[in-house]
C-alpha atoms as a PDB file:
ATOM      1  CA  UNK A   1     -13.489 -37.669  75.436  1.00  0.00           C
ATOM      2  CA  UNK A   2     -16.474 -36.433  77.005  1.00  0.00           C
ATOM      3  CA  UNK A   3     -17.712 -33.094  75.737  1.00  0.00           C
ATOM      4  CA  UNK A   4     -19.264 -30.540  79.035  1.00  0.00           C
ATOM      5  CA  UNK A   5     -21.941 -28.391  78.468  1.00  0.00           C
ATOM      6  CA  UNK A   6     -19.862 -25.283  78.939  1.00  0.00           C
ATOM      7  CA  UNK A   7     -18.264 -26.127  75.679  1.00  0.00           C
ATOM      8  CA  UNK A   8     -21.001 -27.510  73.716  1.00  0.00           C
ATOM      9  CA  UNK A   9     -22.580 -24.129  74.517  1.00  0.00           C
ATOM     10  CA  UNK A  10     -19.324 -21.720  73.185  1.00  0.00           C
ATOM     11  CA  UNK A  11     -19.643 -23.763  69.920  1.00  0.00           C
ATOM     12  CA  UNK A  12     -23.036 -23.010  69.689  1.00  0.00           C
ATOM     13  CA  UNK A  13     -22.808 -19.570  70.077  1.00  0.00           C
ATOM     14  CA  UNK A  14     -19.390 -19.791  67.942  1.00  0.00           C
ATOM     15  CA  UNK A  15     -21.929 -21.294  65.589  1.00  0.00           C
ATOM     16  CA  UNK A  16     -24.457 -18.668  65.398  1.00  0.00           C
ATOM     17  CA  UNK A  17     -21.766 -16.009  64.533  1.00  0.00           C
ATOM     18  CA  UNK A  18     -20.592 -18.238  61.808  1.00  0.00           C
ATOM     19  CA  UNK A  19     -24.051 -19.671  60.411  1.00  0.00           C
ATOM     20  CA  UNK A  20     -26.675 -18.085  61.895  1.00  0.00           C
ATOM     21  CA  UNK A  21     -29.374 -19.397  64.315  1.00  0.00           C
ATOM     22  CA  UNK A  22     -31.740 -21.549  61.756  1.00  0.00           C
ATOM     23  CA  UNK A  23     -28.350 -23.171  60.373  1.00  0.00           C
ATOM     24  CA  UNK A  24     -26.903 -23.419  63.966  1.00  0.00           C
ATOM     25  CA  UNK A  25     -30.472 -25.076  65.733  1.00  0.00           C
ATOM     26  CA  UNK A  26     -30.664 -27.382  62.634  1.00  0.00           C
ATOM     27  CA  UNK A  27     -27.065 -28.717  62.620  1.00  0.00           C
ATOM     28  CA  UNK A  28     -26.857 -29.146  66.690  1.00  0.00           C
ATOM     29  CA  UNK A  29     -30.406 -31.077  66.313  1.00  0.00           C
ATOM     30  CA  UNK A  30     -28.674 -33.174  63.960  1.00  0.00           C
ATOM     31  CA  UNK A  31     -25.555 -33.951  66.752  1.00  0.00           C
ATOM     32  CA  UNK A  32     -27.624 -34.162  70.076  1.00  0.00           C
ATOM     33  CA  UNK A  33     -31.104 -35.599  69.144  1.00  0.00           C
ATOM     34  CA  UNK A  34     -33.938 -35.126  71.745  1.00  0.00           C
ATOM     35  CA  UNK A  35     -34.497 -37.275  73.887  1.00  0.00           C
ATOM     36  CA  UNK A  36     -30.469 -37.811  74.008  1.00  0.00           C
ATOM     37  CA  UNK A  37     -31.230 -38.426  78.162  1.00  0.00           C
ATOM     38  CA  UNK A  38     -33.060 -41.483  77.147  1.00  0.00           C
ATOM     39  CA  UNK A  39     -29.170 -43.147  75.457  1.00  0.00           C
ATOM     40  CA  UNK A  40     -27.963 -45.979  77.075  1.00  0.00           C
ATOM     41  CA  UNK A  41     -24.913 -45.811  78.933  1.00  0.00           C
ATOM     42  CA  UNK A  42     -22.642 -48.299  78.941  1.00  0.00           C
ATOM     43  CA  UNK A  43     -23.987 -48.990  83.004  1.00  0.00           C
ATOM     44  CA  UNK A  44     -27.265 -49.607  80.738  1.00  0.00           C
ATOM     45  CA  UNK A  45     -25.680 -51.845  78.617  1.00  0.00           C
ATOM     46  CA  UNK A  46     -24.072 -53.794  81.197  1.00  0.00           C
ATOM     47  CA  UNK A  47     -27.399 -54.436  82.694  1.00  0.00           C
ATOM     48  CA  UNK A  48     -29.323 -55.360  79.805  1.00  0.00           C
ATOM     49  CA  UNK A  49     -26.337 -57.605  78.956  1.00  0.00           C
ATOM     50  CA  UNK A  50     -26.855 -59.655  82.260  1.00  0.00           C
ATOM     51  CA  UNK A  51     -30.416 -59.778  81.970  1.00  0.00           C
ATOM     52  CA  UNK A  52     -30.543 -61.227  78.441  1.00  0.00           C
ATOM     53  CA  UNK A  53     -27.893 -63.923  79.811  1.00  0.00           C
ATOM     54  CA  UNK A  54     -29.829 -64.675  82.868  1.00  0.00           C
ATOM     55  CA  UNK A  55     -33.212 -65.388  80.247  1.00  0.00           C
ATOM     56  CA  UNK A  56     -30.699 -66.959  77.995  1.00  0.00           C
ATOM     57  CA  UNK A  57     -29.549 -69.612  80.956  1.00  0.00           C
ATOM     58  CA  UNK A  58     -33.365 -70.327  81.945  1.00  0.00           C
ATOM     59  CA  UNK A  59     -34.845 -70.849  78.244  1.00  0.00           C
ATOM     60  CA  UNK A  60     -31.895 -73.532  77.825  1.00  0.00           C
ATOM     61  CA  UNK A  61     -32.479 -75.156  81.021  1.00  0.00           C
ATOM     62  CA  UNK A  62     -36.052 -75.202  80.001  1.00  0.00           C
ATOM     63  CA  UNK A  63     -35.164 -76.738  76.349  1.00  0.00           C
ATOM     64  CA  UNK A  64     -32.539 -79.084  77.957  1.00  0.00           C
ATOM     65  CA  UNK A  65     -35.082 -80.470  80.056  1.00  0.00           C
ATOM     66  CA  UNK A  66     -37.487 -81.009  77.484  1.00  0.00           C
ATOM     67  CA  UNK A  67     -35.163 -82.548  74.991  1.00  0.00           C
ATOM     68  CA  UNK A  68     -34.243 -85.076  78.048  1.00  0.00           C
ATOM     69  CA  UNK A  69     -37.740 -85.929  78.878  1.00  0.00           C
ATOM     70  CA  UNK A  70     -38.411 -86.268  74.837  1.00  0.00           C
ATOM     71  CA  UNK A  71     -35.110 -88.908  75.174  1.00  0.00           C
ATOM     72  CA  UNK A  72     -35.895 -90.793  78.109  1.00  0.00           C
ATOM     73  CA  UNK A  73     -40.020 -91.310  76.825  1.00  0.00           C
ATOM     74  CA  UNK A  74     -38.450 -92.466  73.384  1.00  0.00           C
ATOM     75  CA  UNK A  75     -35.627 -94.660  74.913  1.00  0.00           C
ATOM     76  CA  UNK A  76     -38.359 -96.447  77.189  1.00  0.00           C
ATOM     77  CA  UNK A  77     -40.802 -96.695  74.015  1.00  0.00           C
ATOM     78  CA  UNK A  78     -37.741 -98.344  72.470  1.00  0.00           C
ATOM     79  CA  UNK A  79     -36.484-100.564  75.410  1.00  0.00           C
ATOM     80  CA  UNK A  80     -40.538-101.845  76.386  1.00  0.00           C
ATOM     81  CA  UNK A  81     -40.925-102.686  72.517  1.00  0.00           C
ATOM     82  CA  UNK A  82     -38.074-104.857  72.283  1.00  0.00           C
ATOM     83  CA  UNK A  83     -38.601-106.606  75.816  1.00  0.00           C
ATOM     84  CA  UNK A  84     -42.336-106.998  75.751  1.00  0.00           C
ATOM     85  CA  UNK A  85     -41.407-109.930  72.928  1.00  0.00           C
ATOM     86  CA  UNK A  86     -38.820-111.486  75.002  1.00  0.00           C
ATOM     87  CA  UNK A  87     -41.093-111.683  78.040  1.00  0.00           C
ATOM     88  CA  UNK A  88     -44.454-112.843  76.160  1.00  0.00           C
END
């Protein structure tokens, strides 16, 4: 559940009559950092998600295709050594 600002603000002030304002600044510092606008969201998250899969897809199409070409070089190194003989 999604706290509003309305009632993070009536605990703060709750807080302060409780704590005092140096007790009541240090402990909300402690629950919402600075910076908190720079969180992800899960909209973030989502993104970032298909991004990483999308670079994920091309650097194993990449490796596939060198892993093929390393194949097919060492299967015709193979196949011209053993029929160079049978031709000569």
């Amino acid at each position: 559940m999604a706290v509003t600002e309305l009632e993070r603000t009536e605990l703060a002030n709750r807080l302060v009559q409780a704590i005092g304002t140096e007790a009541t600044e240090t402990l909300m510092q402690c629950i919402i950092p600075e910076g908190r606008d720079q969180l992800a969201t899960k909209d973030d998250l989502r993104v970032l998600g298909a991004e990483l899969r999308a670079e994920f897809r091309t650097e194993m199409a990449k490796q596939t295709r060198l892993i093929m070409t390393t194949m097919v070089g060492f299967m015709l190194t193979i196949w011209i050594t053993l029929l160079v003989p049978a031709i000569v």
